[in-house]
N, C-alpha and C. Protein backbone atom coordinates (compact mmCIF):
# COMPACT_ATOMS: atom_id res chain seq x y z
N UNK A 1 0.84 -1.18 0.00
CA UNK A 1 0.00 0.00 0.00
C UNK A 1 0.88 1.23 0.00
N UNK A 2 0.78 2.09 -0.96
CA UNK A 2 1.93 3.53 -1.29
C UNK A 2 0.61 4.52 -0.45
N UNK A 3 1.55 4.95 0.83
CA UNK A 3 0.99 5.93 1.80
C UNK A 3 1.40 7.37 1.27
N UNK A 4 1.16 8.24 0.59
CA UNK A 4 1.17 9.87 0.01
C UNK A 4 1.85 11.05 1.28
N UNK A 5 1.30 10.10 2.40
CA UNK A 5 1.13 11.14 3.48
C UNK A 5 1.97 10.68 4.94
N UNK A 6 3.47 9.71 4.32
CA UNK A 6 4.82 9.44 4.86
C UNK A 6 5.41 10.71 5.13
N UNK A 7 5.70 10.58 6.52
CA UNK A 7 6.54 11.65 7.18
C UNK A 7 7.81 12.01 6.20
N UNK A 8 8.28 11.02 5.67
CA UNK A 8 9.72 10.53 5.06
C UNK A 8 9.60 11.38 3.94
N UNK A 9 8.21 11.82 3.31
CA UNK A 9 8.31 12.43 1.90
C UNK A 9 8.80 13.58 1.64
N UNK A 10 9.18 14.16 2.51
CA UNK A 10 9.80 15.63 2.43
C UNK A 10 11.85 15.26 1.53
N UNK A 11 11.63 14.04 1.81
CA UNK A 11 13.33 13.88 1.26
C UNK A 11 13.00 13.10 -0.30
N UNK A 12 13.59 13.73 -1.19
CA UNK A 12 13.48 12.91 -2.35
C UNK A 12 13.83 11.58 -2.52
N UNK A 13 13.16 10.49 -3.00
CA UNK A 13 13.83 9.09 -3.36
C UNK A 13 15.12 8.90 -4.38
N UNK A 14 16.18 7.87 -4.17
CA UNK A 14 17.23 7.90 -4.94
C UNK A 14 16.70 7.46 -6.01
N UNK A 15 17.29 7.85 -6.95
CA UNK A 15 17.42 7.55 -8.91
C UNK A 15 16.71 6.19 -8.91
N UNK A 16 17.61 5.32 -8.68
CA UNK A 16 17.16 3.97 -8.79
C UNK A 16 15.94 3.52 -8.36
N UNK A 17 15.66 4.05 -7.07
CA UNK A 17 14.32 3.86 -6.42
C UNK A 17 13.40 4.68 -7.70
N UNK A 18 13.45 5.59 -7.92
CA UNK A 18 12.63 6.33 -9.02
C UNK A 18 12.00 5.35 -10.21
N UNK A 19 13.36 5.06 -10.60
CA UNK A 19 13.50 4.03 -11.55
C UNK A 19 12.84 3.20 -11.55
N UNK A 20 12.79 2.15 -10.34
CA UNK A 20 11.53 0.79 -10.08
C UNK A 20 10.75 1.24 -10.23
N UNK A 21 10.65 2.09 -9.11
CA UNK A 21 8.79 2.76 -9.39
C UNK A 21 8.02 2.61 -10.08
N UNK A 22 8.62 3.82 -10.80
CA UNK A 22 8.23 4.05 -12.29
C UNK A 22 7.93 3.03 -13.56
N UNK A 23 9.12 1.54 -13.43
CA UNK A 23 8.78 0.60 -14.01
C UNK A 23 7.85 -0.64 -13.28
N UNK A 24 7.59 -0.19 -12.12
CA UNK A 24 6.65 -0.92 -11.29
C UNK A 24 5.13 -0.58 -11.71
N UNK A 25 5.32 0.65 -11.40
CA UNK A 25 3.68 1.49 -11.74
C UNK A 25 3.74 2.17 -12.97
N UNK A 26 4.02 1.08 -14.23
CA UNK A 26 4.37 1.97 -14.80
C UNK A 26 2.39 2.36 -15.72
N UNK A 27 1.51 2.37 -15.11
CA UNK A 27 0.41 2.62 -15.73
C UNK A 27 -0.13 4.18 -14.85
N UNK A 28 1.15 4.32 -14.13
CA UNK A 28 0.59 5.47 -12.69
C UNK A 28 1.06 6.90 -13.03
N UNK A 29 0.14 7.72 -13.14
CA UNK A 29 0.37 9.41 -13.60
C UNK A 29 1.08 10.39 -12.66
N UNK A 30 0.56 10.00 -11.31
CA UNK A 30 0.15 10.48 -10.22
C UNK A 30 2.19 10.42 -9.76
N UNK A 31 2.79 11.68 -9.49
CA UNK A 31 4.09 11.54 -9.35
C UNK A 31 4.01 11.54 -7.49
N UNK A 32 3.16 11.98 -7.26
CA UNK A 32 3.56 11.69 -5.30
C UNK A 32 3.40 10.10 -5.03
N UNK A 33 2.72 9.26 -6.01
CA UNK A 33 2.52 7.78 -6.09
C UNK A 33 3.95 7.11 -6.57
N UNK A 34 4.46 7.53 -7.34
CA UNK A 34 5.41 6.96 -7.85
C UNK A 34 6.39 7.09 -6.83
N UNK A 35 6.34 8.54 -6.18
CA UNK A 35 7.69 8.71 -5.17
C UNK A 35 7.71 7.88 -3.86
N UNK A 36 6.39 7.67 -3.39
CA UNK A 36 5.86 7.21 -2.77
C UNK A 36 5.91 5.77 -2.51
N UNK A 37 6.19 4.79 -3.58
CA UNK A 37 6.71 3.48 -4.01
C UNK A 37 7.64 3.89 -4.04
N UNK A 38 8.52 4.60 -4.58
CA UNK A 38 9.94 4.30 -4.59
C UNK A 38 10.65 4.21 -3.02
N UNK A 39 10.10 5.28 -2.29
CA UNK A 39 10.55 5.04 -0.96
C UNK A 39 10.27 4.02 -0.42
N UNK A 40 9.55 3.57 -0.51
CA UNK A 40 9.05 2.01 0.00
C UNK A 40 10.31 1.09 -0.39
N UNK A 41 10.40 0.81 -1.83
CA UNK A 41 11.17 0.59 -2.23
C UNK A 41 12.53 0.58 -1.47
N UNK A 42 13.28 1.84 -1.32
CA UNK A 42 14.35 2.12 -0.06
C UNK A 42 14.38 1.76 1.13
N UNK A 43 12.81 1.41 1.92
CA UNK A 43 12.99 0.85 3.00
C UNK A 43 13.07 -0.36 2.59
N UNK A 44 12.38 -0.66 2.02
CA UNK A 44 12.87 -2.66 1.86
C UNK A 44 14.48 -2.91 1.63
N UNK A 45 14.90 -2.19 0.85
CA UNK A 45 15.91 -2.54 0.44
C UNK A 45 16.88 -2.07 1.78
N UNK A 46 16.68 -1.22 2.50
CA UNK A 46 18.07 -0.91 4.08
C UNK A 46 17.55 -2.01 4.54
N UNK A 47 16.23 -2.47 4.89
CA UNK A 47 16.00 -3.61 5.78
C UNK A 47 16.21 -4.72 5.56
N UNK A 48 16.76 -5.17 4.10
CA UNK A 48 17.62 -6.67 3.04
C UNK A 48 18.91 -5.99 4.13
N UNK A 49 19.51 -5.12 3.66
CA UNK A 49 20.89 -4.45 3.85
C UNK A 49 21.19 -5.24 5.47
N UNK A 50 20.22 -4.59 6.09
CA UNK A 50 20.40 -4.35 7.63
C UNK A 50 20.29 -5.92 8.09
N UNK A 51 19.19 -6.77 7.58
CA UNK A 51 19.55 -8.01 8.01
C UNK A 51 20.48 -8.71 7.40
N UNK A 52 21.21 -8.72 6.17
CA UNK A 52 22.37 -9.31 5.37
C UNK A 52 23.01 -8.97 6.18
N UNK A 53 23.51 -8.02 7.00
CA UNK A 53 24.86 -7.43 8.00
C UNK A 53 24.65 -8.23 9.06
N UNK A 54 23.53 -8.00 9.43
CA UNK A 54 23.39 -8.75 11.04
C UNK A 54 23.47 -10.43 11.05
N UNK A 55 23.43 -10.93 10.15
CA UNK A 55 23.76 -12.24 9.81
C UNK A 55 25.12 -12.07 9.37
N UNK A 56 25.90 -11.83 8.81
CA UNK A 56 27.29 -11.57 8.84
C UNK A 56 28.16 -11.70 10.73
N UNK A 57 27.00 -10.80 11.14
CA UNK A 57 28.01 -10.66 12.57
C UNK A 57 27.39 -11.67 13.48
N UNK A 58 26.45 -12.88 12.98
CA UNK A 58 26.07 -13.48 13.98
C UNK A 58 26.39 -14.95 14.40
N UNK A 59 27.14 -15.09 15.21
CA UNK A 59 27.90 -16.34 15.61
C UNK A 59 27.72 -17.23 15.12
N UNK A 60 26.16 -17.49 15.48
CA UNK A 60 25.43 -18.62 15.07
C UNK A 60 25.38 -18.84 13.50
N UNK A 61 25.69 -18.09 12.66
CA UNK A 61 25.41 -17.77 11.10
C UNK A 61 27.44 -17.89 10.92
N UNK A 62 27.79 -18.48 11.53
CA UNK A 62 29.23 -18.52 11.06
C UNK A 62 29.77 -17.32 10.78
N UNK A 63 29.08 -15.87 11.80
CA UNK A 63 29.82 -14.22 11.51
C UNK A 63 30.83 -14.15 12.93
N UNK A 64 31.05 -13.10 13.17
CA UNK A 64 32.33 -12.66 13.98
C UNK A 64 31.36 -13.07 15.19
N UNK A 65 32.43 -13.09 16.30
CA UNK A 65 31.71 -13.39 17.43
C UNK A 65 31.90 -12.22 18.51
């Protein structure tokens, strides 16, 4: 669900995020929709990031101890 009315929207989405979007929705006019997915987009992707790391450092996952 693309929320319009994210605290977060005051900061522009990166290129790439733009990019999905845009080829995600790509039937969508509406540019606060598109930006709107793309940030989404950005959080999914720190939260891949953020758990790929934390499995790196986790003992049990063969990471640093």
């Amino acid at each position: 669900m693309v929320r319009t009315e994210d605290p977060d929207s005051t900061l522009p989405p990166a290129p790439w995020a733009l990019d999905r979007a845009a080829s995600d929705l790509y039937d969508e006019v509406d540019p606060k929709v598109v930006a709107a997915h793309a940030r989404e987009l950005e959080r999914a992707a720190g939260e891949i990031e953020d758990e790929r790391h934390d499995e790196f450092d986790d003992p049990d996952e063969g990471g640093e101890a």
